[in-house]
PDB file of N, CA and C in Angstrom:
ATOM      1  N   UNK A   1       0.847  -1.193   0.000  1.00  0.00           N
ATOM      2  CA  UNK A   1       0.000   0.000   0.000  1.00  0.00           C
ATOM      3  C   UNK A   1       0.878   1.237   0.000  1.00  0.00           C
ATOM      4  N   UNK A   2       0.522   1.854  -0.447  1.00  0.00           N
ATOM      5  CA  UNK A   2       1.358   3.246  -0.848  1.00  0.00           C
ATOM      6  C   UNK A   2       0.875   4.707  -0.191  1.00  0.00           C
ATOM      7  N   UNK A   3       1.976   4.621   0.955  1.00  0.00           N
ATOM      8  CA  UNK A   3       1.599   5.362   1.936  1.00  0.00           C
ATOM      9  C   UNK A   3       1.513   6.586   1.948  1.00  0.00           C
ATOM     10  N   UNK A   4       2.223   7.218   1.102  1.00  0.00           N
ATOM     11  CA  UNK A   4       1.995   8.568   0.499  1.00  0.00           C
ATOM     12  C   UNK A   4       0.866   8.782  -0.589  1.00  0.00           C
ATOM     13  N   UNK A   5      -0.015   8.223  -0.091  1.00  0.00           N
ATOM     14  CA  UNK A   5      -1.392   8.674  -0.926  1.00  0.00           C
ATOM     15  C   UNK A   5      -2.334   8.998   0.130  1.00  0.00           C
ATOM     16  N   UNK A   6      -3.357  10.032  -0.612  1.00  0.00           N
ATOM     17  CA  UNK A   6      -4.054  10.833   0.294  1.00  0.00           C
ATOM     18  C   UNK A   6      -5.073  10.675  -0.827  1.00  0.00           C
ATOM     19  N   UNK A   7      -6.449  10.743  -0.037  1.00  0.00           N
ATOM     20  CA  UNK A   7      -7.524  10.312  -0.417  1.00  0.00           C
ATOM     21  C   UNK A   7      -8.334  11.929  -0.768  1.00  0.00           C
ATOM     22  N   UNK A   8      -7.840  12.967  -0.139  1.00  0.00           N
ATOM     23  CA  UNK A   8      -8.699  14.293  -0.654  1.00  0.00           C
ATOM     24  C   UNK A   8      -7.252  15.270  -1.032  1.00  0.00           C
ATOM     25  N   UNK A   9      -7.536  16.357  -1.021  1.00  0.00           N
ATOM     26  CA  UNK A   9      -6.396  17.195  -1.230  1.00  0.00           C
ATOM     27  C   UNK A   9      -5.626  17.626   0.028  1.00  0.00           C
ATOM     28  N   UNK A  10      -4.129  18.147  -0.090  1.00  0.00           N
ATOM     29  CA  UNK A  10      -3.754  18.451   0.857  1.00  0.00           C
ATOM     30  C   UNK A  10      -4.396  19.643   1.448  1.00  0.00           C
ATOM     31  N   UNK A  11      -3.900  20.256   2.380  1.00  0.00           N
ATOM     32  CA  UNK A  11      -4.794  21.624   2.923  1.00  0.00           C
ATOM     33  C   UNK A  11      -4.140  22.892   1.667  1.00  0.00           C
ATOM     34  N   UNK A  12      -3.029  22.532   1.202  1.00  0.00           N
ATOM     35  CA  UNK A  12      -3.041  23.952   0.498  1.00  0.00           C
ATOM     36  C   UNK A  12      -2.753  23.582  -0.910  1.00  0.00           C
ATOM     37  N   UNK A  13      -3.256  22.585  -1.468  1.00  0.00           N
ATOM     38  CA  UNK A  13      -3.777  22.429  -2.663  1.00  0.00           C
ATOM     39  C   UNK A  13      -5.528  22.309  -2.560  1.00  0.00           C
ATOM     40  N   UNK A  14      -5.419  23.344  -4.073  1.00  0.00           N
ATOM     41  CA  UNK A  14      -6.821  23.498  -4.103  1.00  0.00           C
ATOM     42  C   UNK A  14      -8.066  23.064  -4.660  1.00  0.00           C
ATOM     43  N   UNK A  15      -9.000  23.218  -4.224  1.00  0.00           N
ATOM     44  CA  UNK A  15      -9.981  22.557  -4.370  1.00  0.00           C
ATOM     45  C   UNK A  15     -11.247  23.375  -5.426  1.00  0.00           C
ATOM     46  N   UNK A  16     -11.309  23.015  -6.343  1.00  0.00           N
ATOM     47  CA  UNK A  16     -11.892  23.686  -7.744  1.00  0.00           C
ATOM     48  C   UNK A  16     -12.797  22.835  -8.244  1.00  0.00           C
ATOM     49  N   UNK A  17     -14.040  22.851  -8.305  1.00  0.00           N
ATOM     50  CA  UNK A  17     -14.696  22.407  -9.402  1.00  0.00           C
ATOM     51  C   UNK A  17     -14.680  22.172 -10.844  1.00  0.00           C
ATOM     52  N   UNK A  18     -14.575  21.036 -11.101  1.00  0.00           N
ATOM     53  CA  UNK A  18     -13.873  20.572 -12.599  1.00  0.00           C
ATOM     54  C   UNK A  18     -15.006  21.061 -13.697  1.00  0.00           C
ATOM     55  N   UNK A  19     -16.097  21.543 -13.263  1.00  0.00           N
ATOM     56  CA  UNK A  19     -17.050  21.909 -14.239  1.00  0.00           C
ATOM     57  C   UNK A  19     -17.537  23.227 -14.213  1.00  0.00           C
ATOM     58  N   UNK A  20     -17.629  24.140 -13.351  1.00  0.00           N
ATOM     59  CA  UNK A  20     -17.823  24.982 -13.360  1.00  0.00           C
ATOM     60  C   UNK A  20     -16.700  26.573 -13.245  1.00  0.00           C
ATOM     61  N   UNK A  21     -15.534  25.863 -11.944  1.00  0.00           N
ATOM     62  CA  UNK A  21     -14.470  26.408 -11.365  1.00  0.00           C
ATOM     63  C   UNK A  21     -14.916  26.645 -10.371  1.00  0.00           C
ATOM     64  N   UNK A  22     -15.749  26.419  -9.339  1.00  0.00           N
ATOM     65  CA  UNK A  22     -16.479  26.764  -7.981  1.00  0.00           C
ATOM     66  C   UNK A  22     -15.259  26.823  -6.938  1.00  0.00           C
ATOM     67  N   UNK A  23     -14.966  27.590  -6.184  1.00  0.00           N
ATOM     68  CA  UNK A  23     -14.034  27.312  -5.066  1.00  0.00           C
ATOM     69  C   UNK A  23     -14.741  27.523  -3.699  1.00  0.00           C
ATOM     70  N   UNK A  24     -14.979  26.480  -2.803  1.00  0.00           N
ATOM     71  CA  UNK A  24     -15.233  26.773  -1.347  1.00  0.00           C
ATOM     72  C   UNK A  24     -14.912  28.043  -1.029  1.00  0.00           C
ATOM     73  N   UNK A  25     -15.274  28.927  -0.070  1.00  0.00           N
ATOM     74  CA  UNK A  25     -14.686  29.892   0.948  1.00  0.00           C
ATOM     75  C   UNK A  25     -13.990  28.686   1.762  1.00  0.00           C
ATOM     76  N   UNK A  26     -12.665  29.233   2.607  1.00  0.00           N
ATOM     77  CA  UNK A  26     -12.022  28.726   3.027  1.00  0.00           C
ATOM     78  C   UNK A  26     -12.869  28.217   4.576  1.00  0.00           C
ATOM     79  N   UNK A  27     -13.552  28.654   4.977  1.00  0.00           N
ATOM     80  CA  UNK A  27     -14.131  27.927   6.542  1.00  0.00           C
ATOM     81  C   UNK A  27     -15.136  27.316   5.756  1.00  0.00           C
ATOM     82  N   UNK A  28     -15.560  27.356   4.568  1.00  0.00           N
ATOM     83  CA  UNK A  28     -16.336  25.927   4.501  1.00  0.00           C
ATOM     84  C   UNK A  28     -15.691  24.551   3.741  1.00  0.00           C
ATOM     85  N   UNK A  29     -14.494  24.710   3.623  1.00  0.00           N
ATOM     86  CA  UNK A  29     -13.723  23.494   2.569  1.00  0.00           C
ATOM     87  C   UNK A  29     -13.610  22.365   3.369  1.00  0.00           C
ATOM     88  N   UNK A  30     -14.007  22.004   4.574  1.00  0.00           N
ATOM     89  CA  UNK A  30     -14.034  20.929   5.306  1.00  0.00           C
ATOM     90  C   UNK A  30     -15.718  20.014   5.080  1.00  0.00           C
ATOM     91  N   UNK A  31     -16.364  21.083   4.749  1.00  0.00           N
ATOM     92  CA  UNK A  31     -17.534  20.696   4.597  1.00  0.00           C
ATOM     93  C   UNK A  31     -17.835  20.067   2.978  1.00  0.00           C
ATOM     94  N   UNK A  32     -17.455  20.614   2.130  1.00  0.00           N
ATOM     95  CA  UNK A  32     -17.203  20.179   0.289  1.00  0.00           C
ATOM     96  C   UNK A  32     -16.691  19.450   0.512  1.00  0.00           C
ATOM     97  N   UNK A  33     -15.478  18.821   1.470  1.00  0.00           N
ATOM     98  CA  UNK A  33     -14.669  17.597   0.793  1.00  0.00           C
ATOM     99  C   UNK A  33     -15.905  16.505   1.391  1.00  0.00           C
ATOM    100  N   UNK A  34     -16.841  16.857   2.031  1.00  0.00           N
ATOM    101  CA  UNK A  34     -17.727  15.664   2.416  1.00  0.00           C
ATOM    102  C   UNK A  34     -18.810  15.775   1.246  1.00  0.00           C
ATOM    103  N   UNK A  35     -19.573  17.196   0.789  1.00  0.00           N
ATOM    104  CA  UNK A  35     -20.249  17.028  -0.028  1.00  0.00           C
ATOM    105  C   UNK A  35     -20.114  16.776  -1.468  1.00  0.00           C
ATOM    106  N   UNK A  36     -18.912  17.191  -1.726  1.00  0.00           N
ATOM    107  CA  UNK A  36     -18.564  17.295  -3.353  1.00  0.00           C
ATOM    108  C   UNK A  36     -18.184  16.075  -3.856  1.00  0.00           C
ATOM    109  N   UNK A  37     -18.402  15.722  -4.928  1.00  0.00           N
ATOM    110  CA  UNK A  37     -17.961  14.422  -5.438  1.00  0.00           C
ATOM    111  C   UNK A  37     -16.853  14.662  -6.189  1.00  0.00           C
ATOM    112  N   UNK A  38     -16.119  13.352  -5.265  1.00  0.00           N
ATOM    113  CA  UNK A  38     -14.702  13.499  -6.481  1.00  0.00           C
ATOM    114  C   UNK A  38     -13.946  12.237  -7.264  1.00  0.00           C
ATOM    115  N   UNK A  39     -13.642  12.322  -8.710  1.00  0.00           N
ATOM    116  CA  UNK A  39     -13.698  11.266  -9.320  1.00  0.00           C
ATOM    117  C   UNK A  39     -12.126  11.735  -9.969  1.00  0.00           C
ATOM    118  N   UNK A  40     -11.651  10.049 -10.994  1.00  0.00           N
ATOM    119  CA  UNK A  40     -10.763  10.068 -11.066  1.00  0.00           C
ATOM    120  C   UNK A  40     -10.391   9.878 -12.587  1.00  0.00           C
ATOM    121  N   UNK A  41      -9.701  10.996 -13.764  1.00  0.00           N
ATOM    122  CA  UNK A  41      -9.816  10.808 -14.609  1.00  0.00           C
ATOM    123  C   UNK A  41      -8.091  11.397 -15.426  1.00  0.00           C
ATOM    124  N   UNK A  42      -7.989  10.283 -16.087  1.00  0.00           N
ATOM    125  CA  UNK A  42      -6.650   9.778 -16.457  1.00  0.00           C
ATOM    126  C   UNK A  42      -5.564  10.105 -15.618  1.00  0.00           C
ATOM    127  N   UNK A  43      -5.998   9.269 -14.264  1.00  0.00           N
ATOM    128  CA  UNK A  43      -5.264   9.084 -13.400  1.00  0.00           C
ATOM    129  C   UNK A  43      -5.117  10.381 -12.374  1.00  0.00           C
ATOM    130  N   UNK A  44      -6.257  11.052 -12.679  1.00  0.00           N
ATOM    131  CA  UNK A  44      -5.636  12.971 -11.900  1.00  0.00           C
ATOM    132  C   UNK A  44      -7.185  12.823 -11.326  1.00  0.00           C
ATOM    133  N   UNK A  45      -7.266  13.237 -10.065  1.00  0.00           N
ATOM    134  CA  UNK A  45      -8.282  13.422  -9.248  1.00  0.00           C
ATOM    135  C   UNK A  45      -8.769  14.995  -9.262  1.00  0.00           C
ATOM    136  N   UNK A  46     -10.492  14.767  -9.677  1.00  0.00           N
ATOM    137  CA  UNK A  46     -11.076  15.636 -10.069  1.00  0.00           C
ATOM    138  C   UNK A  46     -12.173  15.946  -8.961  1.00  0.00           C
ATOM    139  N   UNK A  47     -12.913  17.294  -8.641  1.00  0.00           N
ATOM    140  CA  UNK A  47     -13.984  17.024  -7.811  1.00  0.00           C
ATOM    141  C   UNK A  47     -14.942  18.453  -8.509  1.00  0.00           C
ATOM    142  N   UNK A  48     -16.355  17.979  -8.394  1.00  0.00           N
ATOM    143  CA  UNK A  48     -17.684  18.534  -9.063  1.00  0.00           C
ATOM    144  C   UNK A  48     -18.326  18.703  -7.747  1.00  0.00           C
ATOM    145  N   UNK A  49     -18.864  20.199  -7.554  1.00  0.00           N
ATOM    146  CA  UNK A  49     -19.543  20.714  -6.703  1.00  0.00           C
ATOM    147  C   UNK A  49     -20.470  20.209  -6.464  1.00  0.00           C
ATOM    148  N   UNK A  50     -21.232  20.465  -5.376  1.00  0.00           N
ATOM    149  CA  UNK A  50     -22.509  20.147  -5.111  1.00  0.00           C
ATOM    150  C   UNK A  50     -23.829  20.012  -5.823  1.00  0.00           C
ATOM    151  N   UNK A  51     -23.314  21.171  -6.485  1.00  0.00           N
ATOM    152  CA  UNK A  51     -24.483  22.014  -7.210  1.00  0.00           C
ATOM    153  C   UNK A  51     -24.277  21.350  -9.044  1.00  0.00           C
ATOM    154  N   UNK A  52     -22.910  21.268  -9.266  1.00  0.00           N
ATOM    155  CA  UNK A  52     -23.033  20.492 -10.902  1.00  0.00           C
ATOM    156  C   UNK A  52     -22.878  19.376 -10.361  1.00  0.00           C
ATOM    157  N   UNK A  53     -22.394  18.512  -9.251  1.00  0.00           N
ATOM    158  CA  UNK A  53     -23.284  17.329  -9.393  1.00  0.00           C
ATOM    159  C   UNK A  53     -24.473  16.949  -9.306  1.00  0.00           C
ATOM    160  N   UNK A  54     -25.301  17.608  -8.702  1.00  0.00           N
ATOM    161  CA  UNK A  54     -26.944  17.769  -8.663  1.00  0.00           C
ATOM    162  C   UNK A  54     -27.333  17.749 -10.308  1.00  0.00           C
ATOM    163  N   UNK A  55     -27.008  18.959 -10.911  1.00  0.00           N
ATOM    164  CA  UNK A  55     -27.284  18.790 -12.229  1.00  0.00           C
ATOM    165  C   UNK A  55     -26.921  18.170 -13.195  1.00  0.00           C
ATOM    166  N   UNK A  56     -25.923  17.134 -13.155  1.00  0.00           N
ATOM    167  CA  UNK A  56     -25.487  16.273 -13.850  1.00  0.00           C
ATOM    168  C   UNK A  56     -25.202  14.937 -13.584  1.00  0.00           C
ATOM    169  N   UNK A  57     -25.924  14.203 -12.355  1.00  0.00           N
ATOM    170  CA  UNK A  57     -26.369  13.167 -11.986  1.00  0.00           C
ATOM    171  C   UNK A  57     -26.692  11.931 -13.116  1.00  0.00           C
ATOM    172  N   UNK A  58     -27.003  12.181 -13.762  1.00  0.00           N
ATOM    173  CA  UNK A  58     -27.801  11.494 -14.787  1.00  0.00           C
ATOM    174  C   UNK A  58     -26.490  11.152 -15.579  1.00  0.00           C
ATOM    175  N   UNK A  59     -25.746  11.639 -16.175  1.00  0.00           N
ATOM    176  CA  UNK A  59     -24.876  11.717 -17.009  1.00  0.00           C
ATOM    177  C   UNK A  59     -23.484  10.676 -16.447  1.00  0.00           C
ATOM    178  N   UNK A  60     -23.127  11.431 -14.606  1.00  0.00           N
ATOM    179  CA  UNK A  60     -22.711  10.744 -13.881  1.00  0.00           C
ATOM    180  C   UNK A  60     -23.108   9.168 -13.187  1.00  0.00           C
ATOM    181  N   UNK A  61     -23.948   9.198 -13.368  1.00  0.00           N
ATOM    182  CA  UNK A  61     -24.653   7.264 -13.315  1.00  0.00           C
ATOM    183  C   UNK A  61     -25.014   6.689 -14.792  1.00  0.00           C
ATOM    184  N   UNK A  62     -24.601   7.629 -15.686  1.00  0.00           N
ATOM    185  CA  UNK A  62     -24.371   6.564 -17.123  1.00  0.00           C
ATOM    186  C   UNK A  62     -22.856   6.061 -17.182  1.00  0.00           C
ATOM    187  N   UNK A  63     -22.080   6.844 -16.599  1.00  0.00           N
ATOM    188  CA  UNK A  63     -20.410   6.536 -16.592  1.00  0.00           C
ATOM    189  C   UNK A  63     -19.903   4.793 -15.863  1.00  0.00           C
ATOM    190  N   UNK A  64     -21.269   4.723 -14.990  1.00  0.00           N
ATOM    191  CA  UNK A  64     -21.029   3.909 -13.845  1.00  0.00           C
ATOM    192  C   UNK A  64     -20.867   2.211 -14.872  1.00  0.00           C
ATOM    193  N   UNK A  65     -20.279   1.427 -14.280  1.00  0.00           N
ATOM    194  CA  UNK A  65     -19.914   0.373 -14.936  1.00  0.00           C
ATOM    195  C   UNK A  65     -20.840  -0.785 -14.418  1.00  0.00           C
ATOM    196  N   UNK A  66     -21.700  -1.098 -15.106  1.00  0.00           N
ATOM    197  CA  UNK A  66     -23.198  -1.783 -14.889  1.00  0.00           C
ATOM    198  C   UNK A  66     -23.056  -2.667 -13.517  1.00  0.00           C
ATOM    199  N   UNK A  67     -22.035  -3.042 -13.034  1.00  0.00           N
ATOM    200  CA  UNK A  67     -21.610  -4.032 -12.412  1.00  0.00           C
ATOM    201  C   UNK A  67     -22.203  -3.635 -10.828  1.00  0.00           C
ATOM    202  N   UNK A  68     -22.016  -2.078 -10.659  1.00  0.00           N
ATOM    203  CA  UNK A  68     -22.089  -1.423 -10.295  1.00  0.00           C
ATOM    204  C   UNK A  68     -23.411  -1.061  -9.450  1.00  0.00           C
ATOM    205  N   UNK A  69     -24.458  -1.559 -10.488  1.00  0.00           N
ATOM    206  CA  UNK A  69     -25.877  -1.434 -10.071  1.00  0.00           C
ATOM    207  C   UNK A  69     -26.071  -3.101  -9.985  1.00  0.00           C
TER     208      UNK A  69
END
């Protein structure tokens, strides 16, 4: 296992919405890394706000790999 991996971002790398550019205010970025969804694409970890994942739900459970459901 590869111990230098971290599952969200460090504290001073930032946290951006891959679809819109949304950035937390800083006293709420503890709270986005619980709500925001974050996915992983060609190997680089991405995360979609609250709010474009709400609206793009649909699109995001066609990606899903049937196995899945």
């Amino acid at each position: 296992m590869d111990e230098s991996r971290t599952d969200g971002p460090t504290s001073d790398e930032p946290l951006v919405c891959c679809v819109c550019g949304a950035v937390p205010p800083a006293a709420e970025r503890g709270t986005a890394l619980l709500t925001w969804s974050r996915g992983i694409d060609r190997g680089r970890t991405t995360w979609t706000c609250e709010s474009c994942s709400r609206e793009n739900v649909r699109a995001i459970e066609g990606k899903l790999d049937p196995a899945w459901w």
